[in-house]
N, C-alpha and C. Protein backbone atom coordinates (compact mmCIF):
# COMPACT_ATOMS: atom_id res chain seq x y z
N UNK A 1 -9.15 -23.97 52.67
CA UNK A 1 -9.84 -22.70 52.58
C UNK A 1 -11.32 -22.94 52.32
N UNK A 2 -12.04 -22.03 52.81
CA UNK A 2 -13.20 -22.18 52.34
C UNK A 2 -13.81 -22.00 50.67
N UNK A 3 -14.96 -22.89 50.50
CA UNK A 3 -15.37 -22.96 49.10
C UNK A 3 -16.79 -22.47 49.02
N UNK A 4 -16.52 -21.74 47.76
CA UNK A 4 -17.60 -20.53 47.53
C UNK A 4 -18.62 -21.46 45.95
N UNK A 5 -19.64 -21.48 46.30
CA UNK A 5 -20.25 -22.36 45.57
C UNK A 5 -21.67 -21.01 44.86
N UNK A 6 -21.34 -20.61 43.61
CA UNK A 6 -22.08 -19.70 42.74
C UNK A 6 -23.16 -20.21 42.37
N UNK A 7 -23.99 -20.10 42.46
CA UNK A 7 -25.85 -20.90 42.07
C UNK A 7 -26.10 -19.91 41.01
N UNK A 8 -27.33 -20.16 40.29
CA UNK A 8 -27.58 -19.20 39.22
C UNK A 8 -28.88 -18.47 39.92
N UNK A 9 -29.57 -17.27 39.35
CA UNK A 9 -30.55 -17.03 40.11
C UNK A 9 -31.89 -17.91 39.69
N UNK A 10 -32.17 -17.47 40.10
CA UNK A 10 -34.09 -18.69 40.27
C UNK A 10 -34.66 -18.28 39.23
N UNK A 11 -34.69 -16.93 38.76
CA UNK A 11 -35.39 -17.28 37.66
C UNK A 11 -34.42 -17.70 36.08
N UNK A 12 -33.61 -17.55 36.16
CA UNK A 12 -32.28 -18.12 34.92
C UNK A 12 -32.87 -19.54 34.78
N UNK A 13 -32.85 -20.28 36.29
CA UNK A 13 -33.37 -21.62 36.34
C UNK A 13 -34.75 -22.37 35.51
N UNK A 14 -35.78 -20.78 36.45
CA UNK A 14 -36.98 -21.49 36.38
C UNK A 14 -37.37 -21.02 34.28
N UNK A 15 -36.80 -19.55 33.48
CA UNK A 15 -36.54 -19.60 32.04
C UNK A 15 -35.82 -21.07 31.10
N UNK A 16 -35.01 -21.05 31.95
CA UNK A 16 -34.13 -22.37 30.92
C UNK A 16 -34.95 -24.03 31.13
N UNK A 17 -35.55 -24.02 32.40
CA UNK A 17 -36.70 -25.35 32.28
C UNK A 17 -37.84 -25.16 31.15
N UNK A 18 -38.16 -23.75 30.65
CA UNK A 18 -39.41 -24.05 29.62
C UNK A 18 -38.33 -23.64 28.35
N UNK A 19 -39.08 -24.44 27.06
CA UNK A 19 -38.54 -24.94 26.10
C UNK A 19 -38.40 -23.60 24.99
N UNK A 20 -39.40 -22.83 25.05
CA UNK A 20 -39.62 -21.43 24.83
C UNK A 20 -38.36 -20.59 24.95
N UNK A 21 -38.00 -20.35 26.42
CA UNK A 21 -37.05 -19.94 27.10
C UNK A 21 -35.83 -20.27 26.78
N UNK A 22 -35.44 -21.27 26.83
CA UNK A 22 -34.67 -21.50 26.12
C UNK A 22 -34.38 -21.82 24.54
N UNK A 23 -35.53 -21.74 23.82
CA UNK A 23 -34.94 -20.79 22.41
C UNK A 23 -34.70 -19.63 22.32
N UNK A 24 -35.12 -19.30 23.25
CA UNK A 24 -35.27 -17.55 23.40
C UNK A 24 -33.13 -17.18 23.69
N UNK A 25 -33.00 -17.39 24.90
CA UNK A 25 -31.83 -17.32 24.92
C UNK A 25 -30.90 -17.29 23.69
N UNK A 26 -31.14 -18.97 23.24
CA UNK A 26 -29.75 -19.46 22.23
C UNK A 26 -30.10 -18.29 21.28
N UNK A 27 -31.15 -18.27 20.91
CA UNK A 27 -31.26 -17.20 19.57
C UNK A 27 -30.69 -15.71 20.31
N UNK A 28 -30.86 -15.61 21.37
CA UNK A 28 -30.23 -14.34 21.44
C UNK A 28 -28.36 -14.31 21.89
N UNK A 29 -28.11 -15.43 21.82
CA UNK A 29 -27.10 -15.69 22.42
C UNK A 29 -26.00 -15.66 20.74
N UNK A 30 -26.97 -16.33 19.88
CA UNK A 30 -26.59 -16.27 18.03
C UNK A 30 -26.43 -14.63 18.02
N UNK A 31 -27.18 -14.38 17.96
CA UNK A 31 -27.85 -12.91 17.53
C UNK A 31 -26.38 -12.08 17.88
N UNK A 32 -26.23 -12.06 18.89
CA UNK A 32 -24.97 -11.61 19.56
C UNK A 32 -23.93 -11.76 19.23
N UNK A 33 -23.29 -13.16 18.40
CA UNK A 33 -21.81 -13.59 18.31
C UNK A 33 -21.82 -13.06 16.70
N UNK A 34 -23.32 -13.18 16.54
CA UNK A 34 -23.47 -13.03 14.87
C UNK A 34 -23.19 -11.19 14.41
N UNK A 35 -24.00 -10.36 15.33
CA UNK A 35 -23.74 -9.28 14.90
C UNK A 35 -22.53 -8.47 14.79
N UNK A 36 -21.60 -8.64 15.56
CA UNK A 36 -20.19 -7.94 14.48
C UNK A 36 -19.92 -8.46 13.29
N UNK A 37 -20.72 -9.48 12.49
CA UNK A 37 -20.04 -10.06 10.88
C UNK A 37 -20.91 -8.57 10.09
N UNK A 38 -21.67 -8.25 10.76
CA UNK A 38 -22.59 -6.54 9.91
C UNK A 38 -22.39 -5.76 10.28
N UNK A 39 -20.87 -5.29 10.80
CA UNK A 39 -20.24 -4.38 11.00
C UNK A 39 -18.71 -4.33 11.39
N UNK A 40 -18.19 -3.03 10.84
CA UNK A 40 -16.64 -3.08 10.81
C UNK A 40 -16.01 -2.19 10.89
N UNK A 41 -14.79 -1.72 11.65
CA UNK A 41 -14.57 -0.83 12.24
C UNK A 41 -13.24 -0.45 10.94
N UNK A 42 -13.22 0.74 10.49
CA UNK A 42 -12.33 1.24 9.82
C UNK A 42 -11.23 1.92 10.77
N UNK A 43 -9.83 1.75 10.45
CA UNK A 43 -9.09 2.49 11.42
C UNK A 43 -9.18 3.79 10.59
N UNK A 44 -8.25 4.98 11.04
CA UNK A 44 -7.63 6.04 10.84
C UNK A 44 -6.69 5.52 9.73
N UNK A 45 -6.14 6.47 8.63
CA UNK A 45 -4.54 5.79 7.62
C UNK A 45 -4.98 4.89 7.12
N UNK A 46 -5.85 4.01 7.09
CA UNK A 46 -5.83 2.79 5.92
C UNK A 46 -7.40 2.58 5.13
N UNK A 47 -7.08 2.19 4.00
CA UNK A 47 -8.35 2.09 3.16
C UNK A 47 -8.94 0.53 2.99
N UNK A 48 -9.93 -0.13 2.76
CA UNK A 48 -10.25 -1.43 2.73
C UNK A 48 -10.68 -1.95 1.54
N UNK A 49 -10.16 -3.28 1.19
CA UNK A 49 -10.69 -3.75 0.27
C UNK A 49 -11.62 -4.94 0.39
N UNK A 50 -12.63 -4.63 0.09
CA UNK A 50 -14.15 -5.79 0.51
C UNK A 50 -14.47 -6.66 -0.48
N UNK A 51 -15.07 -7.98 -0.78
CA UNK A 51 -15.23 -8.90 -1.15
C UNK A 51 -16.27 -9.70 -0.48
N UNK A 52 -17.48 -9.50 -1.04
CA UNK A 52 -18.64 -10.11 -0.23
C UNK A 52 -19.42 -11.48 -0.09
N UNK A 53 -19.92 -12.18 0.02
CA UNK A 53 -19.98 -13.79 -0.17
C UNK A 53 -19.97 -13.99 -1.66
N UNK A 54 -21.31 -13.09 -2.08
CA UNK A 54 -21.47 -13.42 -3.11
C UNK A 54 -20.99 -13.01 -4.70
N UNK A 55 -19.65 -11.97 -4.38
CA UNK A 55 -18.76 -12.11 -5.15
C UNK A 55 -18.70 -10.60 -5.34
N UNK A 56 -19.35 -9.65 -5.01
CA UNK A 56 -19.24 -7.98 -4.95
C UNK A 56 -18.20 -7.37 -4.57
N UNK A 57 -17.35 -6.68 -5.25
CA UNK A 57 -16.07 -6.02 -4.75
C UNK A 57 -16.81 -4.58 -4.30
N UNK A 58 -15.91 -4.12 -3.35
CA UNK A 58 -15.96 -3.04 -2.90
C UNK A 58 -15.09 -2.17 -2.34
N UNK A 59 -14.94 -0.76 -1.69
CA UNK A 59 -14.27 0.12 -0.83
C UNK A 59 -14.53 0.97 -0.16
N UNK A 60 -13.93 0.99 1.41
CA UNK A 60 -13.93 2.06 2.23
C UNK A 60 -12.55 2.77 2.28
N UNK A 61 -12.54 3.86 2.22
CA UNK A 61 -11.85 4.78 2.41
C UNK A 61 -11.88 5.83 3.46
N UNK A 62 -13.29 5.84 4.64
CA UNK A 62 -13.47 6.87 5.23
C UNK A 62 -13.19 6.09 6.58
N UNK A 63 -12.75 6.43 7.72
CA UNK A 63 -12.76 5.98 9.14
C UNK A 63 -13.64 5.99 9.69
N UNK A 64 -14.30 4.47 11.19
CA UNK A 64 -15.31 4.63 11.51
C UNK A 64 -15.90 3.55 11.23
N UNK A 65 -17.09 3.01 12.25
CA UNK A 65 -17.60 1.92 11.49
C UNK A 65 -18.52 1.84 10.61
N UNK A 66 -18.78 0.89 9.50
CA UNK A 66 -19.18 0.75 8.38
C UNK A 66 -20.35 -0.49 8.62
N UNK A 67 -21.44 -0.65 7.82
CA UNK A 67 -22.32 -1.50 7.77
C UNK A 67 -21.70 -2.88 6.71
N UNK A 68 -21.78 -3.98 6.67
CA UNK A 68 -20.88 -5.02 5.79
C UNK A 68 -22.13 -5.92 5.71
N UNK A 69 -22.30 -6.72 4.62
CA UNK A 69 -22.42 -8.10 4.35
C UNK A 69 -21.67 -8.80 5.35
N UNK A 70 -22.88 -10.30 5.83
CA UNK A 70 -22.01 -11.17 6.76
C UNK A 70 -20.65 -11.91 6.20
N UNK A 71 -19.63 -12.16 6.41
CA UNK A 71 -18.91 -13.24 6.05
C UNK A 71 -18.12 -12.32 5.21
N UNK A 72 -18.24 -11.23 4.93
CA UNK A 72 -17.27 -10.68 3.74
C UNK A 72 -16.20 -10.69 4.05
N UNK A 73 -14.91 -10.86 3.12
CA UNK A 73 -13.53 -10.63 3.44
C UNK A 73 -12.97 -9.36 3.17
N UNK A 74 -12.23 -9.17 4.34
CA UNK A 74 -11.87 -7.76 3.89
C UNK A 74 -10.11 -7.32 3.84
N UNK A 75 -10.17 -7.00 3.48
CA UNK A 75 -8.30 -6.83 3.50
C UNK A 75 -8.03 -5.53 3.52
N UNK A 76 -6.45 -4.89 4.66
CA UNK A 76 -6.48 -3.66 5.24
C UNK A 76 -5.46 -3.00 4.14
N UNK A 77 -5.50 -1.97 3.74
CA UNK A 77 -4.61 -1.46 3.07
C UNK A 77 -3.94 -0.14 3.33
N UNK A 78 -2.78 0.52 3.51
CA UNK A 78 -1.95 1.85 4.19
C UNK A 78 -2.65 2.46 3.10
N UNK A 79 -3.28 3.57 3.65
CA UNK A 79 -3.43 4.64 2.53
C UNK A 79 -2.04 5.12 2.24
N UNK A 80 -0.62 5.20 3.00
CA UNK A 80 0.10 6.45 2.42
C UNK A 80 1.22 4.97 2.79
N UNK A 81 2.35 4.69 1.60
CA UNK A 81 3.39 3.81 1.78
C UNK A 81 4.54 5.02 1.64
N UNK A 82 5.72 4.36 2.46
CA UNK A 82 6.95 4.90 2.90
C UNK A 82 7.81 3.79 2.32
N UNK A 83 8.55 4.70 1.62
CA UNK A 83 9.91 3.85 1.06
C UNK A 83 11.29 4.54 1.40
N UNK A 84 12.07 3.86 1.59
CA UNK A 84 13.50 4.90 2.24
C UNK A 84 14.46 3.99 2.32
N UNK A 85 15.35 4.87 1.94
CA UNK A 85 16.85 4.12 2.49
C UNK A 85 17.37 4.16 3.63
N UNK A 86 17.64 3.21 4.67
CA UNK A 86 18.21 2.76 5.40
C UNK A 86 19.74 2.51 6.02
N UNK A 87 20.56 3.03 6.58
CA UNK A 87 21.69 2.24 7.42
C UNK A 87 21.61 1.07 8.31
N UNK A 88 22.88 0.74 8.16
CA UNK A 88 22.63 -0.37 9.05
C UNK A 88 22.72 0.38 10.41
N UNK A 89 21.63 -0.34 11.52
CA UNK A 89 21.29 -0.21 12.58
C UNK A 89 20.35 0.96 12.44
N UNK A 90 19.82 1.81 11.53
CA UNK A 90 18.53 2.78 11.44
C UNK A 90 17.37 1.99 12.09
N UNK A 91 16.62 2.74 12.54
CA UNK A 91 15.21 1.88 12.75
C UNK A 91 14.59 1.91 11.48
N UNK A 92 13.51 0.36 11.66
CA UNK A 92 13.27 0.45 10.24
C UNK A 92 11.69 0.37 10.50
N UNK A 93 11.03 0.89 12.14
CA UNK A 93 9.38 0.60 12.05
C UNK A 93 9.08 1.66 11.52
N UNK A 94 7.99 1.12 10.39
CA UNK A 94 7.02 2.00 10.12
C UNK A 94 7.19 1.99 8.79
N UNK A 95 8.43 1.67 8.27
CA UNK A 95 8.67 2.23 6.75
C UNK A 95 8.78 0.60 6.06
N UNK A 96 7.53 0.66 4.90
CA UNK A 96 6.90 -0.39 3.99
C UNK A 96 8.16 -0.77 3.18
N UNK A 97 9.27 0.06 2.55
CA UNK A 97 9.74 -0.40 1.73
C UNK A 97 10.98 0.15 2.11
N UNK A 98 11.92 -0.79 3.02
CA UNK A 98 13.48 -1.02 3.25
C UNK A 98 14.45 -0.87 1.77
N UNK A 99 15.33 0.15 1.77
CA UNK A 99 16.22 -0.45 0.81
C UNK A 99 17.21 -0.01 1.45
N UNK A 100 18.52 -0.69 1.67
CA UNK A 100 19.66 -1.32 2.28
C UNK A 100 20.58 -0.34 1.88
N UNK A 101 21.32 0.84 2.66
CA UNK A 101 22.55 1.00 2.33
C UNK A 101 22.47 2.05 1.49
N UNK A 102 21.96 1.82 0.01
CA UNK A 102 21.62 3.07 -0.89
C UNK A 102 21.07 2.49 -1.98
N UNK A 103 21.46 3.62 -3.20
CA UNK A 103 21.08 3.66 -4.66
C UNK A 103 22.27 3.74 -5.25
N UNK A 104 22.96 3.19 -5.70
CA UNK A 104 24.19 3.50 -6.75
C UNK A 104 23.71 4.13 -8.05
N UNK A 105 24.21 4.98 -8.29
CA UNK A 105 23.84 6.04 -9.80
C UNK A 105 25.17 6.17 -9.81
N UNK A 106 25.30 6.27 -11.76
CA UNK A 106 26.26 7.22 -12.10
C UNK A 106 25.73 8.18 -12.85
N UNK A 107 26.59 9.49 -12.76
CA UNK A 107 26.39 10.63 -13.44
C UNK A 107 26.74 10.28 -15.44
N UNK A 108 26.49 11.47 -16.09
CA UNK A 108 26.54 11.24 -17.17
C UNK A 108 28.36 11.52 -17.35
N UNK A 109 28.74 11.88 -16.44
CA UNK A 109 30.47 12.34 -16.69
C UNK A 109 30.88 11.31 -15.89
N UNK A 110 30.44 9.92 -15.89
CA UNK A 110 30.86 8.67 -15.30
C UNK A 110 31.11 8.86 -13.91
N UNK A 111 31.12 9.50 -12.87
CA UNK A 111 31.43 9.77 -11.74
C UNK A 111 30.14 8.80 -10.90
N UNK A 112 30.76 8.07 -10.10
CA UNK A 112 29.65 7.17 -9.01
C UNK A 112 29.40 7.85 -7.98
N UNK A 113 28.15 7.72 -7.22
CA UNK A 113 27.75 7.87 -6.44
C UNK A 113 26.87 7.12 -5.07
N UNK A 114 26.20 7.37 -4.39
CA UNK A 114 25.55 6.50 -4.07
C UNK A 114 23.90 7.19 -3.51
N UNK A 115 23.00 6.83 -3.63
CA UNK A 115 21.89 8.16 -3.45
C UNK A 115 21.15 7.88 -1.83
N UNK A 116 20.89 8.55 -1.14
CA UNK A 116 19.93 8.20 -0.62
C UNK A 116 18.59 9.16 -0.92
N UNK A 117 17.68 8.26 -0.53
CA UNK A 117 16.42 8.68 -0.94
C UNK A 117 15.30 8.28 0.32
N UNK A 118 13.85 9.16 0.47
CA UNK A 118 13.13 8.84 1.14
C UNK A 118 11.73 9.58 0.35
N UNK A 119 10.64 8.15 0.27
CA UNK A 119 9.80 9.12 -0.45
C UNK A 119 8.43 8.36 -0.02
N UNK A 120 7.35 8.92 0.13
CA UNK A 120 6.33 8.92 0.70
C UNK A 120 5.56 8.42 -0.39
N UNK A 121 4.19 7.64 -1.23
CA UNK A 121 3.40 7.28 -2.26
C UNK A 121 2.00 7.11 -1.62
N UNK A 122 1.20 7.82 -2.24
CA UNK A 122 -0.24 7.68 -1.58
C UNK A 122 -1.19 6.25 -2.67
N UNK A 123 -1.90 5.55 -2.24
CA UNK A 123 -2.68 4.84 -3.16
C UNK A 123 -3.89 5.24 -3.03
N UNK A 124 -4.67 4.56 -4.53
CA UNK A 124 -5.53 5.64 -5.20
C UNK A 124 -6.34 6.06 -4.27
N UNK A 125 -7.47 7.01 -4.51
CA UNK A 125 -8.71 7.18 -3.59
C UNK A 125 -9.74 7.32 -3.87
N UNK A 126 -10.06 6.50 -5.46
CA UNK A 126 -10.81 6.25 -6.15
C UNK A 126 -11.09 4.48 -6.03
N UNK A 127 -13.04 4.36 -6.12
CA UNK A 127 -12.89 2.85 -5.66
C UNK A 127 -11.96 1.94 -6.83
N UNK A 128 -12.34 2.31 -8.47
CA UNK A 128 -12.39 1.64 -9.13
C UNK A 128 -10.60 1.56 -9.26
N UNK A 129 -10.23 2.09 -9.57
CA UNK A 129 -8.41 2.23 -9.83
C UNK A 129 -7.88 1.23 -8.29
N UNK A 130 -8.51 1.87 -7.07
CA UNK A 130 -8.12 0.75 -5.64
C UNK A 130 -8.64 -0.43 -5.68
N UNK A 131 -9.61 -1.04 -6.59
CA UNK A 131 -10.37 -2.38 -6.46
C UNK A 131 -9.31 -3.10 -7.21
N UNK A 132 -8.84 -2.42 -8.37
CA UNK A 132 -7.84 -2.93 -9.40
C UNK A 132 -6.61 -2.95 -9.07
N UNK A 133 -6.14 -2.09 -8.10
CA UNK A 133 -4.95 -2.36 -8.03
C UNK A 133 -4.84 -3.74 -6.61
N UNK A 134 -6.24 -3.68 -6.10
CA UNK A 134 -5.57 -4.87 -5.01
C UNK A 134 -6.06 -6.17 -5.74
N UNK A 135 -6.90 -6.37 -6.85
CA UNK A 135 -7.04 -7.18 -7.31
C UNK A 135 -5.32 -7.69 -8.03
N UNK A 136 -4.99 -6.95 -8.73
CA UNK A 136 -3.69 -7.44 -9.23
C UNK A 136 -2.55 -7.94 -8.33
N UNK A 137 -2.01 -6.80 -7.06
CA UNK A 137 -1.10 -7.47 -6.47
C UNK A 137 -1.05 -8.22 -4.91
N UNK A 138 -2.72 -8.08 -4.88
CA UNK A 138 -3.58 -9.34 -3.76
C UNK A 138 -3.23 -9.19 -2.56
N UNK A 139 -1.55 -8.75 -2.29
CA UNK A 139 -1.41 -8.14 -0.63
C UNK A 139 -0.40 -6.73 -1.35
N UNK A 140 -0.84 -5.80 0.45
CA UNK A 140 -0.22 -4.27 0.10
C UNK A 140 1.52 -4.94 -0.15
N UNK A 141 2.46 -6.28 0.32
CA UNK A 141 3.38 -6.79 0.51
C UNK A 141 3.88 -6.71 -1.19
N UNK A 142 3.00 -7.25 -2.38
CA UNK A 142 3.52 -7.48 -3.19
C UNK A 142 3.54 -5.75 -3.97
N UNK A 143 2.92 -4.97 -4.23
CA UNK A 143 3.05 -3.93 -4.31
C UNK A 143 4.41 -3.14 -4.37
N UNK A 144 4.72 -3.51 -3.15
CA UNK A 144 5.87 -2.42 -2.05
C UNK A 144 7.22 -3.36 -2.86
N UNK A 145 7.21 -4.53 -2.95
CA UNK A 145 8.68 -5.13 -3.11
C UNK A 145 8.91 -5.57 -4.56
N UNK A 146 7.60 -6.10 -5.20
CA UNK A 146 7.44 -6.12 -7.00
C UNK A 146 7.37 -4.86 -7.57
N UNK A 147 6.92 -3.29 -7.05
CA UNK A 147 6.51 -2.46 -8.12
C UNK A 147 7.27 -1.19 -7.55
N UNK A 148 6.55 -1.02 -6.48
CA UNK A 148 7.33 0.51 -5.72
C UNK A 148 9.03 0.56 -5.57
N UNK A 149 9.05 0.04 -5.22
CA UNK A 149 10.68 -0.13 -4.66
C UNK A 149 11.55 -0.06 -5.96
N UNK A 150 11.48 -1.60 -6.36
CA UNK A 150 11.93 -1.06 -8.26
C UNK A 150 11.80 0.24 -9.09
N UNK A 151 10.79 0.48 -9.11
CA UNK A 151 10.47 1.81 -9.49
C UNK A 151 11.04 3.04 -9.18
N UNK A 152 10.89 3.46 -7.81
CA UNK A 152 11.60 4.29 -6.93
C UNK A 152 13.34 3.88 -7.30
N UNK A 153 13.89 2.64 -7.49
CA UNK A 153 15.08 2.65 -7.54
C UNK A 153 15.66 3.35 -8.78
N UNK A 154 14.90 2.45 -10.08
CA UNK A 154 14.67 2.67 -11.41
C UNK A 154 15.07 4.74 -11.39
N UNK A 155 14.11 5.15 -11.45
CA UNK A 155 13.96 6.18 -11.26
C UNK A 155 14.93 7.15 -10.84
N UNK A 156 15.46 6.73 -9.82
CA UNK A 156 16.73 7.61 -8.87
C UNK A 156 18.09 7.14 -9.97
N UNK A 157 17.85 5.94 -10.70
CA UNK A 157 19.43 5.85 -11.46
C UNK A 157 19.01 6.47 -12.77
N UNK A 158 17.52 6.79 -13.36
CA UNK A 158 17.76 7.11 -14.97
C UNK A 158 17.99 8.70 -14.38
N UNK A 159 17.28 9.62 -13.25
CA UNK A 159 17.86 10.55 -13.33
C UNK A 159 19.72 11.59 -13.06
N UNK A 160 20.02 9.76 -12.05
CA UNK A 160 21.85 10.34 -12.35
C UNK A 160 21.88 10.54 -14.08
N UNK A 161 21.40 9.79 -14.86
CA UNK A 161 22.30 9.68 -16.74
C UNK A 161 21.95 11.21 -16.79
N UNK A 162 21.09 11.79 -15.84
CA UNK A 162 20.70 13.44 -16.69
C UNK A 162 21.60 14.60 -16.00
N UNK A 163 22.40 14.13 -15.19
CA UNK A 163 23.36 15.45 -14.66
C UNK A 163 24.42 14.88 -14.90
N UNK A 164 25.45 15.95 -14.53
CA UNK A 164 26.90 15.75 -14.73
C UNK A 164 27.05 16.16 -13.00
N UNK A 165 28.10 15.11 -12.48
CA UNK A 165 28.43 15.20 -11.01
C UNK A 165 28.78 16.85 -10.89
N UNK A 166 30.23 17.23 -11.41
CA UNK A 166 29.98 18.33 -11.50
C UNK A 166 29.05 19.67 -11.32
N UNK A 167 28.38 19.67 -12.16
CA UNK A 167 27.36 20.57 -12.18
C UNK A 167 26.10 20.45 -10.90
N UNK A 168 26.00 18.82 -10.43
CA UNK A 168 25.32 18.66 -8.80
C UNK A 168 25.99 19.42 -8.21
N UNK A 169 27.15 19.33 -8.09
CA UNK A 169 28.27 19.81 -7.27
C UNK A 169 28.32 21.37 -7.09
N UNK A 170 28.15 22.27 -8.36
CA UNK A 170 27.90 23.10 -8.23
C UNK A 170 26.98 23.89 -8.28
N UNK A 171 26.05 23.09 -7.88
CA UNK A 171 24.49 24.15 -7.70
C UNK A 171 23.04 23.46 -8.41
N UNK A 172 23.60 22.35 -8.82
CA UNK A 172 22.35 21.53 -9.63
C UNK A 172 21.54 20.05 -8.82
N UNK A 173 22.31 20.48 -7.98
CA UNK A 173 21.14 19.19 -6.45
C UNK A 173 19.77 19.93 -6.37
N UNK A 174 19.54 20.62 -6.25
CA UNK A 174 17.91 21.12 -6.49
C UNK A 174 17.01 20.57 -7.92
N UNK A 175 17.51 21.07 -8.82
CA UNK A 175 17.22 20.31 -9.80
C UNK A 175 17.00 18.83 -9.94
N UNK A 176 18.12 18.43 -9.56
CA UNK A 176 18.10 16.40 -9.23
C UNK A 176 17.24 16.19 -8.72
N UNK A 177 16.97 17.05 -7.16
CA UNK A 177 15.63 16.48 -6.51
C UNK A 177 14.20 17.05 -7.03
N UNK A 178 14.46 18.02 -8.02
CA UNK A 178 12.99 18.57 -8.85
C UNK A 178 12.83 17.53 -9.96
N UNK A 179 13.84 17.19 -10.39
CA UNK A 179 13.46 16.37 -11.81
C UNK A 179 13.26 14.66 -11.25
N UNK A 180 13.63 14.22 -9.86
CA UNK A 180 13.40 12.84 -9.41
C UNK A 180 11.75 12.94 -9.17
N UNK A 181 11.69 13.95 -8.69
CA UNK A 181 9.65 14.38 -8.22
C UNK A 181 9.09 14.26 -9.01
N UNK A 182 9.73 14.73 -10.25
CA UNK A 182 8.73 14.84 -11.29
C UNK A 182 8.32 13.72 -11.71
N UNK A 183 9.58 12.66 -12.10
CA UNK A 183 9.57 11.40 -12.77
C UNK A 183 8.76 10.26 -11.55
N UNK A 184 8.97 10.64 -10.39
CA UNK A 184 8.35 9.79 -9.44
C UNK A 184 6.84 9.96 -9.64
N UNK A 185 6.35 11.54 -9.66
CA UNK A 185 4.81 11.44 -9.78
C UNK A 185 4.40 11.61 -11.31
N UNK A 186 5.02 11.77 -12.21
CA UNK A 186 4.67 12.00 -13.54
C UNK A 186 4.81 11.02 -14.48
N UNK A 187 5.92 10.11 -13.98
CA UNK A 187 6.29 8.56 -14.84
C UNK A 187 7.99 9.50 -15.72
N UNK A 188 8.54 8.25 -15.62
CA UNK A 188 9.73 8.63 -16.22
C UNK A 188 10.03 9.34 -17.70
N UNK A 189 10.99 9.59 -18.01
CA UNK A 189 11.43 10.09 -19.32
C UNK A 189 11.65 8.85 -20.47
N UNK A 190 11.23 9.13 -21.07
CA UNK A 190 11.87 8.22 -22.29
C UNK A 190 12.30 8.68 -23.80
N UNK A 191 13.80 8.20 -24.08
CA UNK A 191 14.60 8.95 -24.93
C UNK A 191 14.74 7.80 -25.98
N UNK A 192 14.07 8.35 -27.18
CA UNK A 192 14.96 7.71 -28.26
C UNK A 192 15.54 8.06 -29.56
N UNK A 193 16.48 7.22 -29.38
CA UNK A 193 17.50 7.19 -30.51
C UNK A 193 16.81 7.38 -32.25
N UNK A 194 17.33 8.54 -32.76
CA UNK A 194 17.27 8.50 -33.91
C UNK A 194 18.40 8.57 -34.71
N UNK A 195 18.39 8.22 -35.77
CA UNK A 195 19.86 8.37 -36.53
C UNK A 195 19.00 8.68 -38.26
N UNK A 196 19.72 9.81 -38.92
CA UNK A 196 19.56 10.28 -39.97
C UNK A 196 20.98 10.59 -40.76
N UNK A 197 20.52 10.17 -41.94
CA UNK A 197 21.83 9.70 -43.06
C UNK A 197 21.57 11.01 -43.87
N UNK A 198 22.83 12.08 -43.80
CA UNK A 198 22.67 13.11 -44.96
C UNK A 198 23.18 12.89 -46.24
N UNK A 199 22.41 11.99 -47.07
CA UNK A 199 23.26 11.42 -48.26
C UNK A 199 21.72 12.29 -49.60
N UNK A 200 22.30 12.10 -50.66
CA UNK A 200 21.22 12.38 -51.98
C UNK A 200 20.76 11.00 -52.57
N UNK A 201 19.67 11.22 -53.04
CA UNK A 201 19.89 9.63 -53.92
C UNK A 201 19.50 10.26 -55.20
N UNK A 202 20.41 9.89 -56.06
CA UNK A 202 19.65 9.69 -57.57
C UNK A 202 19.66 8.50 -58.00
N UNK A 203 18.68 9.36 -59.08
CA UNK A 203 18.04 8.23 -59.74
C UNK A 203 18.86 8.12 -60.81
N UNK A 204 19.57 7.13 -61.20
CA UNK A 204 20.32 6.62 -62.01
C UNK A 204 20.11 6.68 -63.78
N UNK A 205 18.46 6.36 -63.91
CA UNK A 205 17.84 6.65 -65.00
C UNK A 205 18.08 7.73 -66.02
């Protein structure tokens, strides 16, 4: 077959013979590979956590691109995590925190159950509370499987100890799912034990 032989044009040639010219280029050729490190494209749904050479934490939260320090690291974070229970063969894209099968609770009238649950968690949207929380669990990964998930589980079994199957049964599943909301966004209940002795003491004297 015939061969097609590409030349450059004459003046590409006659620029890159003076020494000028060709600094001119390379520097613009830098200039070029260099300028996306000063800028960064935020998606839609996720917030960022920044870290700049010289040791500056930071956050975006708004979509769109953003102006950056060169070299900064940045790490992507879901603004809104999904946790849910699953069957086998459910699809499982999209949702951060898999749990298998169910929740086993028992009621306070010993009766078992098994729960399912699906619940949505937004992270903060404040820089300082979001700088801290990715400082502590370093990827959105440890979060979802050390804190959320436990929690969310936690949660769904201290509120079986507060009904009687029964009474779900007859009209108190609204409630279950008002008082799981609550404890999910409000922090759980905590009950304790007191014990008081109705005795006199005298004094012997």
């Amino acid at each position: 077959g015939d061969t097609q032989v590409l030349a450059a044009h004459p003046m590409i040639l006659t620029m890159w013979k003076s020494a000028k010219a060709r600094y001119l280029l390379i520097g613009i050729g830098l200039f070029v590979m260099i300028l996306p490190q000063f800028f960064m494209y935020a998606r839609p749904g996720y917030q960022y956590y920044l870290v700049s050479p010289v040791g500056t934490k930071s956050a975006i939260f708004n979509s769109g691109y953003h102006g950056i320090m060169p070299f900064t690291r940045i790490q992507e974070w879901e603004k809104y995590v999904d946790i849910k229970v699953v069957l086998e063969g459910e699809d499982e894209e999209g949702i951060e925190g898999v749990i298998q099968g169910g929740i086993p609770i028992r009621f306070i009238d010993q009766v078992k159950a098994v729960c399912r649950v699906s619940v949505r968690m937004q992270l903060p949207e404040d820089a300082p509370s979001f700088i801290r929380l990715a400082e502590e669990f370093r990827q959105p990964a440890n979060l979802v499987r050390n804190t959320l998930v436990p929690t969310v589980k936690e949660q769904v079994i201290n509120t079986g100890y507060m009904f009687a199957a029964q009474d779900y049964i007859s009209g108190s599943a609204s409630d279950f799912r008002q008082t799981l909301d609550d404890q999910l966004k409000n922090g759980g209940f905590s009950v304790q034990k007191k014990e008081y002795f109705d005795t006199l003491y005298l004094d012997a004297s």
